[in-house]
C-alpha atoms as a PDB file:
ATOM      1  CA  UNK A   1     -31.598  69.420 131.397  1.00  0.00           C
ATOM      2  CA  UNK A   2     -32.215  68.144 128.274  1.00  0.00           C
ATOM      3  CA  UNK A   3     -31.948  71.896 126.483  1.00  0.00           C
ATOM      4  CA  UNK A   4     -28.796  72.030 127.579  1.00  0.00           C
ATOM      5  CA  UNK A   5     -25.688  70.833 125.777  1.00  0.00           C
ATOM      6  CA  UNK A   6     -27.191  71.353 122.510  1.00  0.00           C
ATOM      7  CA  UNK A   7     -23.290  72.591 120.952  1.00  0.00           C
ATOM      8  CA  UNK A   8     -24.884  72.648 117.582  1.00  0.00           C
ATOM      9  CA  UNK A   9     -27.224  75.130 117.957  1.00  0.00           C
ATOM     10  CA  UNK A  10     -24.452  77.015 120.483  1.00  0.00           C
ATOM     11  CA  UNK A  11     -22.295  76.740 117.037  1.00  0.00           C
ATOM     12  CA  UNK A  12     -24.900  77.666 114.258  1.00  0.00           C
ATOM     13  CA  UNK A  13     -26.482  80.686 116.556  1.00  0.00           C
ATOM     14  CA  UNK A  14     -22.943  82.169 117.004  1.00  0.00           C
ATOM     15  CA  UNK A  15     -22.247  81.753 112.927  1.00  0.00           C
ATOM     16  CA  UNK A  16     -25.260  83.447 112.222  1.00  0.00           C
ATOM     17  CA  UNK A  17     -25.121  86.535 113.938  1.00  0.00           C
ATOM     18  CA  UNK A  18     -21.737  86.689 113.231  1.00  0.00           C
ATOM     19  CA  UNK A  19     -22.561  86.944 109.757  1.00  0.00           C
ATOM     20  CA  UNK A  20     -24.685  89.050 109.953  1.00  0.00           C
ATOM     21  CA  UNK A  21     -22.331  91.612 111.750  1.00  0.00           C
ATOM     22  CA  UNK A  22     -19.672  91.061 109.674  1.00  0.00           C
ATOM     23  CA  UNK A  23     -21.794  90.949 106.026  1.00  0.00           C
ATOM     24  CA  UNK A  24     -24.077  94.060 106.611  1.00  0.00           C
ATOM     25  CA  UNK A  25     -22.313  96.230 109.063  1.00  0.00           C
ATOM     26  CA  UNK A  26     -18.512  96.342 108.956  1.00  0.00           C
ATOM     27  CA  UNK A  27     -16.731  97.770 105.582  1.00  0.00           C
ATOM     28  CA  UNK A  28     -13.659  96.076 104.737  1.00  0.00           C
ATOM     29  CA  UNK A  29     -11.781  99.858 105.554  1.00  0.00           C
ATOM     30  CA  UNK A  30     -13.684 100.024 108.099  1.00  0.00           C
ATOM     31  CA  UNK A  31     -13.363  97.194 110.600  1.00  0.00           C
ATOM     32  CA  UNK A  32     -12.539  97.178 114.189  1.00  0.00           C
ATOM     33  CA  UNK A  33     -11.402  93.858 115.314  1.00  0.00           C
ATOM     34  CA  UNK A  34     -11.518  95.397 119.136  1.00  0.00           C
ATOM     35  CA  UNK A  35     -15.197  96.183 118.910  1.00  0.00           C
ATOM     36  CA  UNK A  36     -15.670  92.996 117.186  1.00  0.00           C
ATOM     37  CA  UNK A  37     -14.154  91.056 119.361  1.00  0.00           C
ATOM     38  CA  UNK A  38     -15.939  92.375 121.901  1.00  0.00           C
ATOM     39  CA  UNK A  39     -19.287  91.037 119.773  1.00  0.00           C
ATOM     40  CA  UNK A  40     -18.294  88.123 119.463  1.00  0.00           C
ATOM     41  CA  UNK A  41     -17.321  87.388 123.172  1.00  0.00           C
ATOM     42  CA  UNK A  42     -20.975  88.258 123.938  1.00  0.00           C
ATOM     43  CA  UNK A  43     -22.433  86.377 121.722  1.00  0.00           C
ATOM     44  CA  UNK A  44     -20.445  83.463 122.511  1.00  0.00           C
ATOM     45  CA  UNK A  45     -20.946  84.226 126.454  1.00  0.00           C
ATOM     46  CA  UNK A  46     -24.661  84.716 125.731  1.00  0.00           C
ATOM     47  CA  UNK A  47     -25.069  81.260 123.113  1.00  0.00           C
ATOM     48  CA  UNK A  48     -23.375  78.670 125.552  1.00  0.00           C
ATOM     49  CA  UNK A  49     -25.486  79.532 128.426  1.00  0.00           C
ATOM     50  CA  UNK A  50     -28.834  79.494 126.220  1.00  0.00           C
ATOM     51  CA  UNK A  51     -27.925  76.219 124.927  1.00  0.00           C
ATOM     52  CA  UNK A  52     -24.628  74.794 126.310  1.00  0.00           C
ATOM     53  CA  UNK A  53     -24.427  75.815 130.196  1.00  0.00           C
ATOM     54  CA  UNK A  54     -26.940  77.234 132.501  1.00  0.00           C
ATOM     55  CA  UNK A  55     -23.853  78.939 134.265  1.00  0.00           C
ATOM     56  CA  UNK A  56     -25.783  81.617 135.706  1.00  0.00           C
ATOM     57  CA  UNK A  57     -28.326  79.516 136.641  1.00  0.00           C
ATOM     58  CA  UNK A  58     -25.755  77.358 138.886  1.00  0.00           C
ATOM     59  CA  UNK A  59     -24.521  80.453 140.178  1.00  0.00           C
ATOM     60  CA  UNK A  60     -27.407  81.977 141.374  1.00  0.00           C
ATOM     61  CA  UNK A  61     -28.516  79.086 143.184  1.00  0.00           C
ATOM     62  CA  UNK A  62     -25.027  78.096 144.832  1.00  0.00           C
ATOM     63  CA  UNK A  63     -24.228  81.552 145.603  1.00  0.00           C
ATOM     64  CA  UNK A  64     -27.509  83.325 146.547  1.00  0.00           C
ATOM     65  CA  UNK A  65     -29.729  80.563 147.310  1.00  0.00           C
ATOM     66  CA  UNK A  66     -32.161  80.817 144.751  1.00  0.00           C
ATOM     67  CA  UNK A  67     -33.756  77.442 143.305  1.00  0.00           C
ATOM     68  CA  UNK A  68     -34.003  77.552 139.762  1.00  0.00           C
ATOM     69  CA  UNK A  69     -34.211  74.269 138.103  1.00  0.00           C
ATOM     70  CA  UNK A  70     -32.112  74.677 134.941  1.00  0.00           C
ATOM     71  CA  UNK A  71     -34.973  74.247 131.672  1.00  0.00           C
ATOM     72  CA  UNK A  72     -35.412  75.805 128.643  1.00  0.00           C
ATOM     73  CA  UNK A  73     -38.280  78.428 130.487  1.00  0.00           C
ATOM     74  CA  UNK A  74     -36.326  79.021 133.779  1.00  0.00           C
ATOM     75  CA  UNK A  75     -33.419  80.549 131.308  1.00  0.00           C
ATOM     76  CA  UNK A  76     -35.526  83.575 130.921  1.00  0.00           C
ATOM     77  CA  UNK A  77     -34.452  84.873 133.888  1.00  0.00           C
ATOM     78  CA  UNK A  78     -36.825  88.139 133.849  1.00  0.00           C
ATOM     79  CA  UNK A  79     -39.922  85.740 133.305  1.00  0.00           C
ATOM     80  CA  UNK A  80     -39.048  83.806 136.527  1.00  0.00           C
ATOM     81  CA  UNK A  81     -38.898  86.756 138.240  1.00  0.00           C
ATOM     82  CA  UNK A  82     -42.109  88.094 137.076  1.00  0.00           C
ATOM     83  CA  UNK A  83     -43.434  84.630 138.456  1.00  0.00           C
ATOM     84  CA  UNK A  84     -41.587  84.588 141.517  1.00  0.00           C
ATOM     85  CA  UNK A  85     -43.067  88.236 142.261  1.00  0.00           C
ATOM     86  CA  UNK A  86     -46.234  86.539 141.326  1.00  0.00           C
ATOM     87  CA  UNK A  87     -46.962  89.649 139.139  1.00  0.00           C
ATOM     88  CA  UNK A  88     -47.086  86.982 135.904  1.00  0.00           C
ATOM     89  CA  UNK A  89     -46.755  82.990 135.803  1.00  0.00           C
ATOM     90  CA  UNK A  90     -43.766  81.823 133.685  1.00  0.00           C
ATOM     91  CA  UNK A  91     -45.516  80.706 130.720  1.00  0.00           C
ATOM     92  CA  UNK A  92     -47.211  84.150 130.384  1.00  0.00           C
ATOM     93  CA  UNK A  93     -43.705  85.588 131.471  1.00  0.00           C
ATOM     94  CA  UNK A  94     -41.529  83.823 128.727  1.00  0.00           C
ATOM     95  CA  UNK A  95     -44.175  84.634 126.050  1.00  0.00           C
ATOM     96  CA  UNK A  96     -44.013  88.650 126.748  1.00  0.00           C
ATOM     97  CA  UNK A  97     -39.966  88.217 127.538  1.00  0.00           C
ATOM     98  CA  UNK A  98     -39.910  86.460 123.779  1.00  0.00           C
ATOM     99  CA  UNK A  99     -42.496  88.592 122.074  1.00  0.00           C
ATOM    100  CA  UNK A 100     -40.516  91.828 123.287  1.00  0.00           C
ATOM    101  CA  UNK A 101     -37.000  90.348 122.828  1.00  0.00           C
ATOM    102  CA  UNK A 102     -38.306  88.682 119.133  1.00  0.00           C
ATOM    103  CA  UNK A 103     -39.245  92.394 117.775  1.00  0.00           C
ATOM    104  CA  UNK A 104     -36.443  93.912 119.382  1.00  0.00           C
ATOM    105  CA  UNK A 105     -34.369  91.650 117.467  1.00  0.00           C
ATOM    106  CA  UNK A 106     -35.837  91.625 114.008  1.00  0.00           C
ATOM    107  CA  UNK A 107     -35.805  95.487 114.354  1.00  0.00           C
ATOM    108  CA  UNK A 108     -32.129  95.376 115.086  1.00  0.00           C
ATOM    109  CA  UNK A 109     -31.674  93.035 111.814  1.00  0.00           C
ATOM    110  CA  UNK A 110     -34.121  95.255 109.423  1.00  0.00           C
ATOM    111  CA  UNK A 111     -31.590  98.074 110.834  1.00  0.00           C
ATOM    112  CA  UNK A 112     -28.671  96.639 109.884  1.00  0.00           C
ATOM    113  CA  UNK A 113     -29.525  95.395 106.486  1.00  0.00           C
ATOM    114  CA  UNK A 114     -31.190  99.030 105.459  1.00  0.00           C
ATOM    115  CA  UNK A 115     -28.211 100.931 106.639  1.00  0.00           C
ATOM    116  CA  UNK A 116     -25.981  98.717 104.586  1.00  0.00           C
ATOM    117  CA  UNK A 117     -28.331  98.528 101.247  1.00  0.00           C
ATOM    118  CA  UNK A 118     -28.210 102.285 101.373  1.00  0.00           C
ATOM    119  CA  UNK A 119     -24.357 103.061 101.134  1.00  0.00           C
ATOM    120  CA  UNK A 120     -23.206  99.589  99.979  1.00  0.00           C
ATOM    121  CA  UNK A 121     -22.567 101.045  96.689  1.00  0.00           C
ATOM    122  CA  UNK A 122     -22.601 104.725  97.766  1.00  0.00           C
ATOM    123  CA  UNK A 123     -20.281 107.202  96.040  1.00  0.00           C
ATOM    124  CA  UNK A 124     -21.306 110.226  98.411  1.00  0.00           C
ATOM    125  CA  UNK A 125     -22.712 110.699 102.141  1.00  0.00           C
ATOM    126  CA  UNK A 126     -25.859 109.370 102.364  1.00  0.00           C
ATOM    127  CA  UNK A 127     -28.386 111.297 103.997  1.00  0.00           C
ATOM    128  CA  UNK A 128     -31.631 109.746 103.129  1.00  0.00           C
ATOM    129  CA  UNK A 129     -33.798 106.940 103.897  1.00  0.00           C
ATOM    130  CA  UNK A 130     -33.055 105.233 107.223  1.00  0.00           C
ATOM    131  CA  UNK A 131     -29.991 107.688 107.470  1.00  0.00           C
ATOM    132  CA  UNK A 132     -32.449 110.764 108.032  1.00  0.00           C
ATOM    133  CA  UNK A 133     -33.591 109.172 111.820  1.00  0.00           C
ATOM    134  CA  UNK A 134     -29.673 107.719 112.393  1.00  0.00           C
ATOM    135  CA  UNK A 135     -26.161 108.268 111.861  1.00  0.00           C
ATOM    136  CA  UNK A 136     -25.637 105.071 112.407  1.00  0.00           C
ATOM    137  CA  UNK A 137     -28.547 102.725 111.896  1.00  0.00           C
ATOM    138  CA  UNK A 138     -26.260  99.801 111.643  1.00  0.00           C
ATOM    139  CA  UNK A 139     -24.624 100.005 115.114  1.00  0.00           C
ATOM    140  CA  UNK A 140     -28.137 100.463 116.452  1.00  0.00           C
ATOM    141  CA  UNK A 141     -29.025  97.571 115.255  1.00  0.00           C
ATOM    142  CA  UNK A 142     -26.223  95.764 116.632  1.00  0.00           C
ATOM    143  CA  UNK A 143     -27.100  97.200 120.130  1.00  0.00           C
ATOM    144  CA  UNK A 144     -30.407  96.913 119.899  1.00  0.00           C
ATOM    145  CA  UNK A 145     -29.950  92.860 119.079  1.00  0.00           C
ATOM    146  CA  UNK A 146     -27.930  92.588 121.672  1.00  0.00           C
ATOM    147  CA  UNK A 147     -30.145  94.756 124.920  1.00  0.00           C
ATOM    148  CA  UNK A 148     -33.065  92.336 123.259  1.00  0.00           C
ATOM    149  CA  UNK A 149     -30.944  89.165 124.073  1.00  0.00           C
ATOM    150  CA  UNK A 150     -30.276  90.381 127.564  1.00  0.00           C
ATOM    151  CA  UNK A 151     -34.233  90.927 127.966  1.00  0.00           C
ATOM    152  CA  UNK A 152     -35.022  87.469 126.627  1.00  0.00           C
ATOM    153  CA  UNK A 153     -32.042  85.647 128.659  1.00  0.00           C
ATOM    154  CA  UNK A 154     -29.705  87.027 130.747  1.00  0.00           C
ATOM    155  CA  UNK A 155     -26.619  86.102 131.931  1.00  0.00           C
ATOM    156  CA  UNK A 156     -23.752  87.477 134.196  1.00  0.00           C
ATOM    157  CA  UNK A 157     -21.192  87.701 131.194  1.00  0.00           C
ATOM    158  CA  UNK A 158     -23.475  89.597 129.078  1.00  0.00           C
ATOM    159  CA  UNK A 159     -24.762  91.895 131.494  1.00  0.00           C
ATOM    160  CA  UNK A 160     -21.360  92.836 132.259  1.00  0.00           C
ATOM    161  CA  UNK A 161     -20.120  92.886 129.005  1.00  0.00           C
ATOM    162  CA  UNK A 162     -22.842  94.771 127.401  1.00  0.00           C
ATOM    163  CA  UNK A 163     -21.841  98.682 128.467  1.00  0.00           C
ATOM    164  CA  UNK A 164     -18.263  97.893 127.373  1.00  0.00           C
ATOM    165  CA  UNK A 165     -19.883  96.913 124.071  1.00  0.00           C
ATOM    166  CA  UNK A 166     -22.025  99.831 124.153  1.00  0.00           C
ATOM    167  CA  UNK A 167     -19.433 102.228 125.220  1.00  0.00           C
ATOM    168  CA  UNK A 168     -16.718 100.582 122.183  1.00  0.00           C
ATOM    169  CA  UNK A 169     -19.468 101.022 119.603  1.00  0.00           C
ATOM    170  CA  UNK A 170     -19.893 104.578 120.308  1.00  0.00           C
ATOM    171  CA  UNK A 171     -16.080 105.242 120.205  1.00  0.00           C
ATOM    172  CA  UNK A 172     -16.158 103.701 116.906  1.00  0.00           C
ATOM    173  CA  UNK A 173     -18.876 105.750 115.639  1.00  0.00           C
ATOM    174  CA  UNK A 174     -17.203 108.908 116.264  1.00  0.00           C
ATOM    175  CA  UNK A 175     -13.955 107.649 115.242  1.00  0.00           C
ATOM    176  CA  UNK A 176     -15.621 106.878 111.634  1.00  0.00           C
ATOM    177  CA  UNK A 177     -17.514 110.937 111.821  1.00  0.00           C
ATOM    178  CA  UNK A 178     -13.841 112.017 112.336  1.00  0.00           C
ATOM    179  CA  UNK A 179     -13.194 110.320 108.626  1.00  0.00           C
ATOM    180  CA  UNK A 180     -16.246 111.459 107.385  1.00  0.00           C
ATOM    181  CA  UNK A 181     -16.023 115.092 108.406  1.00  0.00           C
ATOM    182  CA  UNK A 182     -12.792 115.083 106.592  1.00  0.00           C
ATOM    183  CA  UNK A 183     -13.931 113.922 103.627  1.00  0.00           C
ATOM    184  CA  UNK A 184     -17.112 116.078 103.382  1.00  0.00           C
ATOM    185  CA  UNK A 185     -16.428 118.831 105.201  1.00  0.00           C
ATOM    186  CA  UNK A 186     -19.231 121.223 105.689  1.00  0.00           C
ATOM    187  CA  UNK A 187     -22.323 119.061 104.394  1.00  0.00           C
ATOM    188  CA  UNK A 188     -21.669 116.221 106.836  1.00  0.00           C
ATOM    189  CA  UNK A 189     -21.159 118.774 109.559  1.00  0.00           C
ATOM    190  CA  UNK A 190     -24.925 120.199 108.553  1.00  0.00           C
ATOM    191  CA  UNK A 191     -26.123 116.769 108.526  1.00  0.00           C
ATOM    192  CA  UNK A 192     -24.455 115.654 112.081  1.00  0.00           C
ATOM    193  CA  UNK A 193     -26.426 118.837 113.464  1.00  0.00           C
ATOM    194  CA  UNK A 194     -30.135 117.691 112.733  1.00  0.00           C
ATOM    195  CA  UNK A 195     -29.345 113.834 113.098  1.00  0.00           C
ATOM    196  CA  UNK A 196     -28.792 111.735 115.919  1.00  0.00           C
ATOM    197  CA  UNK A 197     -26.279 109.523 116.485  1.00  0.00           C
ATOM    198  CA  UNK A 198     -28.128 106.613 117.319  1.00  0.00           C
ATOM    199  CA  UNK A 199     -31.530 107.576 116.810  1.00  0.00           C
ATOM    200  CA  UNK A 200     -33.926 110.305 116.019  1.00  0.00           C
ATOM    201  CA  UNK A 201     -37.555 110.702 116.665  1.00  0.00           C
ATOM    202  CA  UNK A 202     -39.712 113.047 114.663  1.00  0.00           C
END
């Protein structure tokens, strides 16, 4: 147990992909305290259970019957199964659950930070550079940080939570390509046509 109850590190994880959200991918004009809220709730759902509470852990086991001794391995809940299906042991299991989870993650943040250097100080619509694959690189990122924490440790809150975050994010995107057809009319209309709103692969 002694992972557990670390409310430091529940704190300081929260605070930094907080800031993160908040520096690189919300505008002042733009801002959506809903959708943010939202965020955060995950985030703080997701953080105390890494490091504060197993609460899924207990529940599972009180309410299903499984035995999972709370540690910092058995948290990854995909690399127990993995074990228990005897298709991987845990160690091997939490390594692949972290490796795919880790890039997953510092995709999501390279995402976020290019979509924001690129129209930070953008007069007109930008169309180039990470723009060209996505509409919205910057909510992808966010969604693609926060499928890669439900890969690398799930939990009943954020597994829930996670389509209503989905689902809010992509209400906010077209919200924002109501604003921006306004103000560009015709050219962002062309542009909406060969890019995706999420992502693009050619």
């Amino acid at each position: 147990m002694d992972w557990y109850g670390n409310w430091a590190v529940v704190i300081a994880s929260i605070l930094f992909f907080t800031l993160i959200v908040v520096g690189f991918a919300y505008a002042p004009k733009k801002r959506d305290w809903k959708t943010l809220g939202i965020y955060e709730a995950f985030m703080v759902a997701l953080f105390t259970e890494m490091f504060g509470f197993p609460l899924t852990i207990f529940l599972l086991s009180s309410i299903l019957g499984i035995t999972i001794e709370p540690t910092g391995e058995t948290g990854h809940l995909i690399a127990v199964a993995l074990d228990r299906l005897g298709i991987l042991g845990l160690e091997k299991g939490v390594l692949l659950v972290m490796a795919i989870s880790s890039v997953m993650i510092l995709t999501g943040l390279a995402l976020i930070i290019l979509g924001w250097k690129k129209i930070h100080k953008a007069t007109g619509l930008v169309t180039d550079g990470i723009y060209c694959y996505s509409r919205h690189p910057q909510y992808l990122g966010i969604l693609l940080i926060t499928s890669a924490f439900i890969i690398q440790w799930p939990t009943i809150l954020t597994l829930i939570m996670w389509p209503i975050l989905v689902n809010m994010y992509i209400r906010l995107a077209k919200k924002e390509e109501k604003v921006m057809e306004e103000m560009f009319g015709n050219e962002y209309l062309n542009y909406k046509d060969k890019t995706a709103m999420l992502f693009t692969i050619s």
